[in-house]
N, C-alpha and C. Protein backbone atom coordinates (compact mmCIF):
# COMPACT_ATOMS: atom_id res chain seq x y z
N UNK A 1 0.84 -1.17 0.00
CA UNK A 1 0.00 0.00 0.00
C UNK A 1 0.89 1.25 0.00
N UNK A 2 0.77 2.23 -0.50
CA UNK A 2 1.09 3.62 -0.85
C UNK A 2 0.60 4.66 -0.56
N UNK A 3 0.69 5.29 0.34
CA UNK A 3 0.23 6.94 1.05
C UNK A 3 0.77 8.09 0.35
N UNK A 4 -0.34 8.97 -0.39
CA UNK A 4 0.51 10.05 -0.73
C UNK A 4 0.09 11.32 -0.03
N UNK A 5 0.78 12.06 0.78
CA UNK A 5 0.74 13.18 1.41
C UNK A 5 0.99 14.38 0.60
N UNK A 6 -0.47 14.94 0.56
CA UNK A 6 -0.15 16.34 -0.44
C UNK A 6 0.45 17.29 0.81
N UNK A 7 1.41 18.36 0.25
CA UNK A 7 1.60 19.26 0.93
C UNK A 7 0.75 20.38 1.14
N UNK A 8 -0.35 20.39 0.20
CA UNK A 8 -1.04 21.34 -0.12
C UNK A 8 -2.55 21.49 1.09
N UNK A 9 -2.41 20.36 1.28
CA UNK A 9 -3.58 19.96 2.05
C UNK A 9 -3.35 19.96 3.42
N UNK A 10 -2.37 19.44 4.06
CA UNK A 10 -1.55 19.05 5.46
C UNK A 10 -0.53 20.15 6.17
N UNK A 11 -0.31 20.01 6.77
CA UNK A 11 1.27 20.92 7.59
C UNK A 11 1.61 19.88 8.47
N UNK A 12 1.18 18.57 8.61
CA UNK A 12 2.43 17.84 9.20
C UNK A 12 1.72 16.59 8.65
N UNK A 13 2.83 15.72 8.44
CA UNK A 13 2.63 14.12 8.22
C UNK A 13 1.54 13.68 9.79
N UNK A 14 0.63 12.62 9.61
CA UNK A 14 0.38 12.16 11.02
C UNK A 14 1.34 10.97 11.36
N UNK A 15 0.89 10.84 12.92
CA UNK A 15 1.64 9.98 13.42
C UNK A 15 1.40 8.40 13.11
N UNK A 16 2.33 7.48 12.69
CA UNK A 16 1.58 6.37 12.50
C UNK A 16 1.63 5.34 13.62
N UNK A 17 2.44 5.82 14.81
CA UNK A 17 2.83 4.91 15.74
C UNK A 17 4.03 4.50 15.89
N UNK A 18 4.78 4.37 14.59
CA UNK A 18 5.82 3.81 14.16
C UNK A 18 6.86 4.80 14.03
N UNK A 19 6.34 5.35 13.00
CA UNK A 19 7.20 6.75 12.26
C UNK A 19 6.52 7.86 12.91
N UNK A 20 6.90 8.79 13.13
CA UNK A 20 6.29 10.19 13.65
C UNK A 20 6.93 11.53 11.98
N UNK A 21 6.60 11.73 11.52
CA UNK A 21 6.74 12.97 10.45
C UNK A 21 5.74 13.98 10.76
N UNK A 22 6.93 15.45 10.15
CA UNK A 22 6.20 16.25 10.63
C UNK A 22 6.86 17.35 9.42
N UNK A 23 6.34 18.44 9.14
CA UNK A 23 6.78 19.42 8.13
C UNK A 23 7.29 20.69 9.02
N UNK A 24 8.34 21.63 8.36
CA UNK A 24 9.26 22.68 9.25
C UNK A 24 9.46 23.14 7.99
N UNK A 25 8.77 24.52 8.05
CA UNK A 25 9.27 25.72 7.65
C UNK A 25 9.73 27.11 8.11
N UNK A 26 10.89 27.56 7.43
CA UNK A 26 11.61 28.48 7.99
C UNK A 26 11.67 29.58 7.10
N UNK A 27 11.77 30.65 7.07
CA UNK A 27 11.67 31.71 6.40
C UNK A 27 12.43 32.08 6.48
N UNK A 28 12.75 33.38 5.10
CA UNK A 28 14.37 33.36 4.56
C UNK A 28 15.04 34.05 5.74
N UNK A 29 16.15 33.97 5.85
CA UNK A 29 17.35 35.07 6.51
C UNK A 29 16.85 34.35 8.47
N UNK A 30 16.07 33.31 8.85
CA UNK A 30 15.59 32.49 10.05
C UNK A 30 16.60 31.88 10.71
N UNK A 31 16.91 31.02 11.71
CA UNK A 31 17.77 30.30 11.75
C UNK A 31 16.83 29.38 13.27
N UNK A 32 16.87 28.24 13.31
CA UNK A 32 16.35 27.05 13.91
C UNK A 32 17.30 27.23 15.27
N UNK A 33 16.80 26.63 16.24
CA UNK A 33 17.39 27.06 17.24
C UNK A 33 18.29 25.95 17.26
N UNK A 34 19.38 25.49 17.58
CA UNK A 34 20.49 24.34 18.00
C UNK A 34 19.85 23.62 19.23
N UNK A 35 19.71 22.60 18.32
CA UNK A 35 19.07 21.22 19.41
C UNK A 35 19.33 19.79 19.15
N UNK A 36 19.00 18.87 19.61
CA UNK A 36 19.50 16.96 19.54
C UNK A 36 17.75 16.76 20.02
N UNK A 37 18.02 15.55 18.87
CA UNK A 37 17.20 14.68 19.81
C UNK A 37 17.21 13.65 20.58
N UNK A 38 16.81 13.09 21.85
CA UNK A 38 17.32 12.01 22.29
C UNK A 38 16.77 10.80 22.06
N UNK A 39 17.67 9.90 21.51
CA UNK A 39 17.25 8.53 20.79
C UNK A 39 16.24 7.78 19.35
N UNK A 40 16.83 9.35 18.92
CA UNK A 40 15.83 9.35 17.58
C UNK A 40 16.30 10.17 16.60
N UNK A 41 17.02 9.83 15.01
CA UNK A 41 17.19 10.84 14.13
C UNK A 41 16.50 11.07 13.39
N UNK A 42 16.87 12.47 12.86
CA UNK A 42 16.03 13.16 12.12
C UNK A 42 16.70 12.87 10.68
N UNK A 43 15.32 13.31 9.72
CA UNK A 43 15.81 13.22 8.04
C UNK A 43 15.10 14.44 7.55
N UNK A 44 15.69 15.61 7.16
CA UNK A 44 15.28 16.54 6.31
C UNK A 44 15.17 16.45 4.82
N UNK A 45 13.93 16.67 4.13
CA UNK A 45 14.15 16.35 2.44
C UNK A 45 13.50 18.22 1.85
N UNK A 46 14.49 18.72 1.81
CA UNK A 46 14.31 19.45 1.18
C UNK A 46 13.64 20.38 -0.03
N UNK A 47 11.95 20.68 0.04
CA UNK A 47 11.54 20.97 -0.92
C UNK A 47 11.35 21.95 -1.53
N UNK A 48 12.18 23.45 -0.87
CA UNK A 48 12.11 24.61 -1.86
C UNK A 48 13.01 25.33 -1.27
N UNK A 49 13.90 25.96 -1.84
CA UNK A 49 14.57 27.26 -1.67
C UNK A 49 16.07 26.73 -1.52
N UNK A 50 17.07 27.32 -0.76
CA UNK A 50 18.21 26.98 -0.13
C UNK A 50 18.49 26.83 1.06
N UNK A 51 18.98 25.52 1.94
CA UNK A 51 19.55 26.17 3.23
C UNK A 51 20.73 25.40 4.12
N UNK A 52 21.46 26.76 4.69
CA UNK A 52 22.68 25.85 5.22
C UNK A 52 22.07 25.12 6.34
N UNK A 53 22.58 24.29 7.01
CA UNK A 53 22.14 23.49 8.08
C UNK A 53 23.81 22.62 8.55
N UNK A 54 24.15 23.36 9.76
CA UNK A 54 24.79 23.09 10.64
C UNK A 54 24.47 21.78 11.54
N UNK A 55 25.28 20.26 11.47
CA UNK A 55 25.79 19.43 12.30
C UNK A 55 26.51 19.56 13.09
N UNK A 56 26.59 19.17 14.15
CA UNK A 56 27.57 19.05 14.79
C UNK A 56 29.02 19.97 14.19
N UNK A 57 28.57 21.30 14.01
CA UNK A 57 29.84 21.92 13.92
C UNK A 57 30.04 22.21 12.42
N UNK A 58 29.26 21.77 11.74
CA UNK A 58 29.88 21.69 10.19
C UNK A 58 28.73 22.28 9.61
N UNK A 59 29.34 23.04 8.90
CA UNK A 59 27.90 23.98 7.58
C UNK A 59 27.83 23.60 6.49
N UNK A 60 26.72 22.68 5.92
CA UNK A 60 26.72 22.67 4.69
C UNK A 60 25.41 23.32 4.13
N UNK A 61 25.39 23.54 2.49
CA UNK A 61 23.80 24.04 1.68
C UNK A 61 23.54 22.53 1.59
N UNK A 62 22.13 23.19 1.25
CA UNK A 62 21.17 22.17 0.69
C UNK A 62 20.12 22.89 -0.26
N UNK A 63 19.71 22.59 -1.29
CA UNK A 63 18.88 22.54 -2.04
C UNK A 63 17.82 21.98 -2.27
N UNK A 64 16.93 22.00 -3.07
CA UNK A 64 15.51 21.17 -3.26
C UNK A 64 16.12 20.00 -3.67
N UNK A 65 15.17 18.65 -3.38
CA UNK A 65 15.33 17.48 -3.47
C UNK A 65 16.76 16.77 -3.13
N UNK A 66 17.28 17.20 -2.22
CA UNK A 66 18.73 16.88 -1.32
C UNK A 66 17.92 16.71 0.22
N UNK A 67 18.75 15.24 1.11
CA UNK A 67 18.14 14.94 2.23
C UNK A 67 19.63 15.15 2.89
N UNK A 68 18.91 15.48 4.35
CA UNK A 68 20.07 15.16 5.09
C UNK A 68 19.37 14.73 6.43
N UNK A 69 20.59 13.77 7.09
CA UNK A 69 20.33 12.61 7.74
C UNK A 69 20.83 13.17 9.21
N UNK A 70 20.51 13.47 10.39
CA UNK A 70 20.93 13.61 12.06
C UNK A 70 20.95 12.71 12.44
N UNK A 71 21.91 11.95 13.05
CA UNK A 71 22.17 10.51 13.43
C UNK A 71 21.25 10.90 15.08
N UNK A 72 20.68 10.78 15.94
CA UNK A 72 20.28 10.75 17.17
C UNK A 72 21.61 11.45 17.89
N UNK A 73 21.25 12.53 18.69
CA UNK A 73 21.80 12.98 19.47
C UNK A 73 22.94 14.26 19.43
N UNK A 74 22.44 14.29 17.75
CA UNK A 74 23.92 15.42 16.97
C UNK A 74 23.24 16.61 17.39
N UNK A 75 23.87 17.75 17.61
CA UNK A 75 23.73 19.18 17.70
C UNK A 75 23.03 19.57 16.49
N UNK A 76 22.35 19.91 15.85
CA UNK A 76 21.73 20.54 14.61
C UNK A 76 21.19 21.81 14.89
N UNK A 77 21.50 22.97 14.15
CA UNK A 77 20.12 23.62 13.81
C UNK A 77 20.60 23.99 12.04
């Protein structure tokens, strides 16, 4: 079976029990506050604009349709 989540319709994935998804938007020139999560990583998929996003210390861009992966417990914003 196959779920398709419009963006158009929603502002966060629901919870399935399993997976928890959720949608985060930031507006230009913003910056996310520096946080971890405990015992759970995060996956960002990127669907419009540009943005750097700081790991644990390191800055990289990202673009539309580029993911990036927080292993549990990394510093991010």
């Amino acid at each position: 079976m196959v779920t398709v989540f419009r963006t158009d319709r929603y502002d966060r994935f629901p919870d399935s029990g399993l997976v928890r998804g959720g949608m985060f938007y930031l507006d230009g020139n913003k910056v996310a506050t520096c946080h971890s999560r405990y015992a759970t990583s995060e996956v960002f998929v990127f669907l419009t604009g540009v943005c750097d996003a700081k790991v644990d210390g390191m800055t990289e861009r990202f673009v539309v349709d580029e993911i990036l992966y927080v292993p549990a417990e990394e510093k991010h914003e």
